[in-house]
Protein backbone atom coordinates (compact mmCIF):
# COMPACT_ATOMS: atom_id res chain seq x y z
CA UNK A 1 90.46 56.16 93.67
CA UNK A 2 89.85 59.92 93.48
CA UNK A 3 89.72 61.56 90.04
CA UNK A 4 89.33 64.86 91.89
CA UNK A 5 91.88 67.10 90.87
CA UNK A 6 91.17 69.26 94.64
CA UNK A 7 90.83 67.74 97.68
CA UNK A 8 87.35 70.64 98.30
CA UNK A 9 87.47 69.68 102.15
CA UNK A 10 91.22 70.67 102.31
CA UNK A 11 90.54 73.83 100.57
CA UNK A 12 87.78 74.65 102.76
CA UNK A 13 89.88 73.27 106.23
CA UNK A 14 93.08 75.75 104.71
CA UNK A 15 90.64 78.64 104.45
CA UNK A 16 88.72 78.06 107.31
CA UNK A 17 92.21 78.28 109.55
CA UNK A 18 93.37 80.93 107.64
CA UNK A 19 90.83 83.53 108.13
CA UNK A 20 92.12 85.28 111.38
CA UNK A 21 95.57 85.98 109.74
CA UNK A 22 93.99 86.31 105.85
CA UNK A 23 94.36 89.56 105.59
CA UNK A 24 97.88 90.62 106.77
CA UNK A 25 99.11 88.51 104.21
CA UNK A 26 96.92 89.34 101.70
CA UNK A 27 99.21 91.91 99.42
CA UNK A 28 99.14 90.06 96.06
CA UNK A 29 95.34 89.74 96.56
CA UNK A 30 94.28 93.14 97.49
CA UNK A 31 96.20 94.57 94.57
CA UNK A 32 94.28 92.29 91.89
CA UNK A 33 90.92 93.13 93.90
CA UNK A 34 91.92 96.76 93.44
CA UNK A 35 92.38 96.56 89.80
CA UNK A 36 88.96 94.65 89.44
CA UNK A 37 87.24 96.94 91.23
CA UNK A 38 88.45 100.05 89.11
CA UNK A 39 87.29 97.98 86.24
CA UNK A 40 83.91 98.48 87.59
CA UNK A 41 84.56 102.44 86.61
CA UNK A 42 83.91 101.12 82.60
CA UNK A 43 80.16 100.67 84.13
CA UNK A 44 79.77 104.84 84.81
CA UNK A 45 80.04 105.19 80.86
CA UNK A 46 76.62 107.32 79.84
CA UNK A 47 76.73 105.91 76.77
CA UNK A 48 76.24 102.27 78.06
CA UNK A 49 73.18 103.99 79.81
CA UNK A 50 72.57 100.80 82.31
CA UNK A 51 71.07 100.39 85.55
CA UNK A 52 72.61 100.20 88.67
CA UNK A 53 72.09 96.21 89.85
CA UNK A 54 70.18 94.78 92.08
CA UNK A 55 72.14 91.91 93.20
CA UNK A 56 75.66 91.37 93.17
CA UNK A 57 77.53 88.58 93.93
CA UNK A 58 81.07 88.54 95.65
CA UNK A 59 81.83 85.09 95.17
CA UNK A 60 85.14 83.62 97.14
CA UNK A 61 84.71 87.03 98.93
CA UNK A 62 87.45 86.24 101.82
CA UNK A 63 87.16 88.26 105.40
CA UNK A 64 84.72 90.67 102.76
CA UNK A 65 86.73 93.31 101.62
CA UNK A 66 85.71 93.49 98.43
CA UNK A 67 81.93 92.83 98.94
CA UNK A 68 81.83 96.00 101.28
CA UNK A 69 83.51 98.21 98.78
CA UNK A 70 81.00 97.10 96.53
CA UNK A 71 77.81 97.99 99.10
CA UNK A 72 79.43 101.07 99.29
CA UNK A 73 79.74 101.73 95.27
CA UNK A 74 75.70 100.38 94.75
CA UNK A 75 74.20 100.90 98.84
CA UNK A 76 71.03 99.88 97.39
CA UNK A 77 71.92 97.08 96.08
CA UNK A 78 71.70 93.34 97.45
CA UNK A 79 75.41 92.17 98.09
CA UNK A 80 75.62 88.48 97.90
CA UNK A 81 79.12 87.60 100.04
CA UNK A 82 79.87 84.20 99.04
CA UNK A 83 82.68 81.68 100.03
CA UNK A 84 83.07 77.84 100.93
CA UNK A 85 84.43 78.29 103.92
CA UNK A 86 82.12 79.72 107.34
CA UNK A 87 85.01 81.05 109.31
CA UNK A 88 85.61 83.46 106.34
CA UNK A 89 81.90 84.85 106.12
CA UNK A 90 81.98 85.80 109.81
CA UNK A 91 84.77 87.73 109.21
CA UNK A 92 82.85 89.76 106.41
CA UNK A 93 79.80 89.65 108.60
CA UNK A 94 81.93 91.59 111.31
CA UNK A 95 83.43 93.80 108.66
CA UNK A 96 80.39 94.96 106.76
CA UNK A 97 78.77 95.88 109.90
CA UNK A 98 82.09 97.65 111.32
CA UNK A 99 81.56 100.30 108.26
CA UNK A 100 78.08 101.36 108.71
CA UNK A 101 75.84 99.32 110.61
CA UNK A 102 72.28 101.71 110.15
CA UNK A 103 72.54 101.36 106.16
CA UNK A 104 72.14 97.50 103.86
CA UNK A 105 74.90 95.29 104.49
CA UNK A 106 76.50 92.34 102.87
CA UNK A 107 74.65 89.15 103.10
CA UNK A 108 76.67 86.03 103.56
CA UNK A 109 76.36 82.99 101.97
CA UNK A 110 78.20 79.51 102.61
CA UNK A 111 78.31 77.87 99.63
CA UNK A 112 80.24 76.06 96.63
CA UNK A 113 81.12 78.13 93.17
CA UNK A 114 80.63 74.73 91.75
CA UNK A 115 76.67 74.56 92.59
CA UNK A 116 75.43 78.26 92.92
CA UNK A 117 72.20 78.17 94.94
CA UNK A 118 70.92 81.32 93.29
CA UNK A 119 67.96 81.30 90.99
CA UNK A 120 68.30 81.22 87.23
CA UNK A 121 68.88 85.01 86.18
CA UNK A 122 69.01 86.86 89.33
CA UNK A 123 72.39 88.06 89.78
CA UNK A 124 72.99 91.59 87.89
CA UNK A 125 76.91 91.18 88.37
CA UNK A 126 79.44 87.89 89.13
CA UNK A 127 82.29 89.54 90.73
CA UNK A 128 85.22 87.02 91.71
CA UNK A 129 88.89 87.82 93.18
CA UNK A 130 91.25 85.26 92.95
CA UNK A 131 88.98 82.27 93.58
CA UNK A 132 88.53 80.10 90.24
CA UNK A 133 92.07 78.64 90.58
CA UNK A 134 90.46 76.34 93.61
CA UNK A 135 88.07 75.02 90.66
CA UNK A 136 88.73 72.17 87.88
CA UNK A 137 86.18 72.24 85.83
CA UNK A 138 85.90 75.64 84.63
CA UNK A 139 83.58 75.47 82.21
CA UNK A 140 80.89 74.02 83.85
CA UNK A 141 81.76 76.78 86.96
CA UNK A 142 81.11 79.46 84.19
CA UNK A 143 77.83 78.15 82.40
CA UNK A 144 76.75 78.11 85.97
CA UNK A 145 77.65 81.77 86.09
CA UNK A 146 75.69 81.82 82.82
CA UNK A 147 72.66 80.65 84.19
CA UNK A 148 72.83 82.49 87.40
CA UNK A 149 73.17 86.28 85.79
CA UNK A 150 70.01 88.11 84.36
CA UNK A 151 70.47 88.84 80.29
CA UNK A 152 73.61 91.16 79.78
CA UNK A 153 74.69 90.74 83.49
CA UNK A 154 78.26 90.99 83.74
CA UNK A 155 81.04 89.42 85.01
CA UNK A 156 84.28 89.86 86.49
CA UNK A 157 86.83 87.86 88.08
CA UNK A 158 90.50 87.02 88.48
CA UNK A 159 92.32 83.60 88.87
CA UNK A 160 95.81 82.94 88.75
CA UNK A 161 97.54 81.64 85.72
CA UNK A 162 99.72 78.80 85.18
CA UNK A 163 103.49 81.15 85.78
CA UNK A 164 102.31 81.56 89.10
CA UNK A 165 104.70 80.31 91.63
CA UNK A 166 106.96 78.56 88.87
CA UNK A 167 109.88 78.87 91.10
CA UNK A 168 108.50 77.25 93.79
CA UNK A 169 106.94 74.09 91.50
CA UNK A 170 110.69 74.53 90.16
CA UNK A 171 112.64 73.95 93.87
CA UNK A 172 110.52 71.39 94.82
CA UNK A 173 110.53 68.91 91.54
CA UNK A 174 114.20 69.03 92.55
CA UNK A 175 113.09 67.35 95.83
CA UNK A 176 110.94 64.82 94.83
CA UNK A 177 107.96 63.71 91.88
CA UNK A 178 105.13 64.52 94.24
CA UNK A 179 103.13 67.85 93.45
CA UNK A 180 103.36 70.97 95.28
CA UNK A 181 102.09 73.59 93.18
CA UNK A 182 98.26 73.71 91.35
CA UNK A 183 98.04 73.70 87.97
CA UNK A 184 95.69 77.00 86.79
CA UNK A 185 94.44 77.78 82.98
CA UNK A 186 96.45 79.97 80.93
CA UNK A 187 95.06 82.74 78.89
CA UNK A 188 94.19 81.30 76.11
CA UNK A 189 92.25 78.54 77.89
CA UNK A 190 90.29 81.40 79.69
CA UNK A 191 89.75 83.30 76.37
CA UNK A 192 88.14 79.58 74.80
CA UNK A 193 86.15 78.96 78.28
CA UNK A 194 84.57 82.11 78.13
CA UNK A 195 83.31 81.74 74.79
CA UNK A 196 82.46 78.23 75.32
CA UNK A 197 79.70 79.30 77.89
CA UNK A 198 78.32 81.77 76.09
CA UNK A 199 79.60 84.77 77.10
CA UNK A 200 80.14 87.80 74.75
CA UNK A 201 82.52 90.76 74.45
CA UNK A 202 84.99 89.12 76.74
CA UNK A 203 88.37 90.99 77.67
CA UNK A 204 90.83 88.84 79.13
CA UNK A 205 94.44 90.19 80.45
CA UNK A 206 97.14 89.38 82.52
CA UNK A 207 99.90 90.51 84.45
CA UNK A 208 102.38 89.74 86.98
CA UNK A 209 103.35 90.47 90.32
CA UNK A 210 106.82 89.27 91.92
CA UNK A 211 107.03 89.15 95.72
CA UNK A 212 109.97 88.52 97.80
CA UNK A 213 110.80 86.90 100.74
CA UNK A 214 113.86 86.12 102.98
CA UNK A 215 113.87 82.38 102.84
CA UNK A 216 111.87 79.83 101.43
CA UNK A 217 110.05 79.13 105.09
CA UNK A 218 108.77 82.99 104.86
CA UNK A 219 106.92 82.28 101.43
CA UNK A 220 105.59 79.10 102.88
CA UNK A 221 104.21 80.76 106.40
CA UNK A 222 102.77 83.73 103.60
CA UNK A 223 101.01 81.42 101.84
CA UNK A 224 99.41 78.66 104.95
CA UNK A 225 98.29 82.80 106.31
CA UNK A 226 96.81 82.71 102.92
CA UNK A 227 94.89 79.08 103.12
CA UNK A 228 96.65 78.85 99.75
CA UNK A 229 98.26 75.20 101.00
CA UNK A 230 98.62 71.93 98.88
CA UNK A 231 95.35 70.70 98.26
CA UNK A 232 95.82 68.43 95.25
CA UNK A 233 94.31 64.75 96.26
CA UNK A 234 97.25 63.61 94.44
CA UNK A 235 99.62 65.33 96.99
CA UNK A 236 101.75 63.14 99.23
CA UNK A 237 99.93 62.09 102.12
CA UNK A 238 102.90 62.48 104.69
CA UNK A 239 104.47 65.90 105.39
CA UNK A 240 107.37 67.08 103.85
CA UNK A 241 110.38 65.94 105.44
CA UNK A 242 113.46 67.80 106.47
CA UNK A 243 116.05 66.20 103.58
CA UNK A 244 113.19 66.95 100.77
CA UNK A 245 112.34 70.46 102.27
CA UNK A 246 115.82 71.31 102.60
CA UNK A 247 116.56 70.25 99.26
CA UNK A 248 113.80 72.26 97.66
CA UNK A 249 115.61 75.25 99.35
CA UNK A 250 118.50 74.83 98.28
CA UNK A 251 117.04 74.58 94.27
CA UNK A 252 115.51 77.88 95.10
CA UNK A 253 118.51 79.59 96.00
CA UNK A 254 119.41 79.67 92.36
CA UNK A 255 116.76 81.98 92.01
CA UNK A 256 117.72 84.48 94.83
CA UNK A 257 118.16 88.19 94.10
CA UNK A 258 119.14 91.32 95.74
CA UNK A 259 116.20 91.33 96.76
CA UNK A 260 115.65 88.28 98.10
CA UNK A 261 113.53 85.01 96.78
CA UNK A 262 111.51 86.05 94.44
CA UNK A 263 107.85 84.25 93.77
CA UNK A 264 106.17 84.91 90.41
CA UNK A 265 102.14 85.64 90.71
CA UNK A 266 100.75 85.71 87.35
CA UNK A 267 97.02 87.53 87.11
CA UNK A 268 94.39 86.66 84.74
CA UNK A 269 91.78 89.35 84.54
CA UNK A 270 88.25 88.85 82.71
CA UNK A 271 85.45 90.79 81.55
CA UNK A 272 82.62 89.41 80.13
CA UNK A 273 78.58 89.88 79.65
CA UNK A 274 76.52 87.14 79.57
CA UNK A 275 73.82 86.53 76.60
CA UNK A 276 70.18 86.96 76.05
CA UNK A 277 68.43 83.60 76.43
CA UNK A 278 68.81 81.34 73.42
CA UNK A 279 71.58 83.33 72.45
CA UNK A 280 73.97 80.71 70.20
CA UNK A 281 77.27 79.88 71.66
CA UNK A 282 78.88 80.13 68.09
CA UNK A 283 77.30 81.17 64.94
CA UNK A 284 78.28 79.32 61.43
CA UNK A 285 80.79 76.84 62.50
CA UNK A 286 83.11 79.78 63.69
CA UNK A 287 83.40 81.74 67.53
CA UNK A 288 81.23 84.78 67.83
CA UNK A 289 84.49 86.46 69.67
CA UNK A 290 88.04 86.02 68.90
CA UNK A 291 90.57 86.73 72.07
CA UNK A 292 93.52 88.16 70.33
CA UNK A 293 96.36 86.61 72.82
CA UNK A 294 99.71 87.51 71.42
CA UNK A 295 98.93 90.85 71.89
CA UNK A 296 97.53 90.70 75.56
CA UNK A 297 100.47 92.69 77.13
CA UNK A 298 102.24 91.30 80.58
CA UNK A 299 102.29 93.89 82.81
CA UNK A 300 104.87 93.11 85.68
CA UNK A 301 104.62 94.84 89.27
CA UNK A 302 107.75 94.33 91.47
């Protein structure tokens, strides 16, 4: 029996396939990257007077977009491109070196978020773009993070939260018990998982996207472009047959607008810096940071 919530060699099949067609269907994602990487802006502040870093790490980095804006932002800095599956890094490969091949490039990595092989405090900043939703145990992902960034490194990622694709988890319970959608951490679990590992001054936010498609089949194409398939190990071994698939499109249709069928993406967003060594996790039986969620605004993009 597998207690495994993700099937890891299904995620890393789905993302290994999807790597030539990635990015054309990659909206939802380049807008979050976008708004993480303007976050980085907060770092230009004089009065924080830091260091540019030495090492960065674009973990879950995709075909590499992100990791070669960063080169680009610190060119003398080591940019760690990181992701689980190889087809993906040769894509980045082939785009860092498309932008300027005579200065530092990206440096790919193959690896698991789950078991960082990086050495204990040598990353200056964790950057991560929609990538932590393909992990279970998310507090031992971020102590790793923890032990992975120098004193004060920061880090910044995105995951989706648990609204995301509710309409689709909605059509297809109406075709049958089995599981079709992940389950992500809400807010307020992110908020407590943060502080859990140790990590100070975080600032966690959401919003949410809405896309919209034609028919149900156009979402599903969208998101096997993405990699983003079902890969539970509790999901039903057979495909999806014609009477259950047609069924779950016909519970959709209750959600149709005049714009079409609409699917929900709801974006966490997190800040957070990561301690001195020995630094206590919580000080006098109470948390050293409070995340105030009722008054986290949703922002929604159409």
């Amino acid at each position: 029996m597998n207690d495994s919530l993700f099937d890891t060699k299904q995620v890393r099949r789905a993302f290994s396939r999807a790597a030539a067609s990635y990015d054309a269907a990659a909206h939802v994602q380049r807008n979050a990257q976008a708004r993480l990487l303007e976050s980085l802006e907060y770092l230009d502040d004089p009065a924080l007077a830091r260091k540019p870093p030495q090492r960065v790490l674009d973990l879950g980095c995709g075909t590499g977009a992100a990791s070669v804006a960063l080169q680009k932002r610190w060119p003398k800095a080591q940019i760690v491109s990181m992701d689980l599956a190889l087809p993906m890094l040769q894509h980045t490969r082939a785009a860092s070196k498309r932008w300027n091949p005579f200065v530092q490039v990206p440096q790919p990595l193959c690896a698991d978020a789950r078991a960082l092989p990086l050495a204990e405090g040598s990353v200056d900043v964790i950057f991560s773009n929609l990538c932590l939703q393909w992990v279970e145990d998310l507090g031992a992902v971020l102590n790793g993070f923890r032990r992975a960034l120098k004193p004060q490194g920061l880090l910044l990622f995105s995951t989706f939260g648990p609204e995301t694709l509710w309409e689709l988890r909605n059509a297809f319970a109406h075709a049958d018990a089995a599981p079709h959608v992940s389950p992500f951490v809400d807010i307020a679990g992110m908020g407590d998982a943060l502080v859990n590992a140790g990590f100070f001054q975080p600032v966690v936010d959401r919003e949410e996207e809405i896309t919209h498609y034609p028919q149900l089949p156009a979402l599903m194409q969208e998101l096997r472009a993405l990699g983003a398939t079902n890969a539970l190990a509790s999901r039903r071994s057979s495909l999806t047959g014609r009477g259950r698939f047609a069924a779950a499109a016909t519970a959709y249709e209750t959600h149709r607008t005049p714009a079409g069928l609409p699917a929900t993406w709801e974006i966490i967003s997190a800040m957070a810096w990561a301690p001195e060594p020995g630094a206590p996790i919580r000080e006098g039986g109470a948390d050293l940071v409070a995340v105030p969620v009722a008054k986290i605004p949703i922002r929604r993009r159409g």
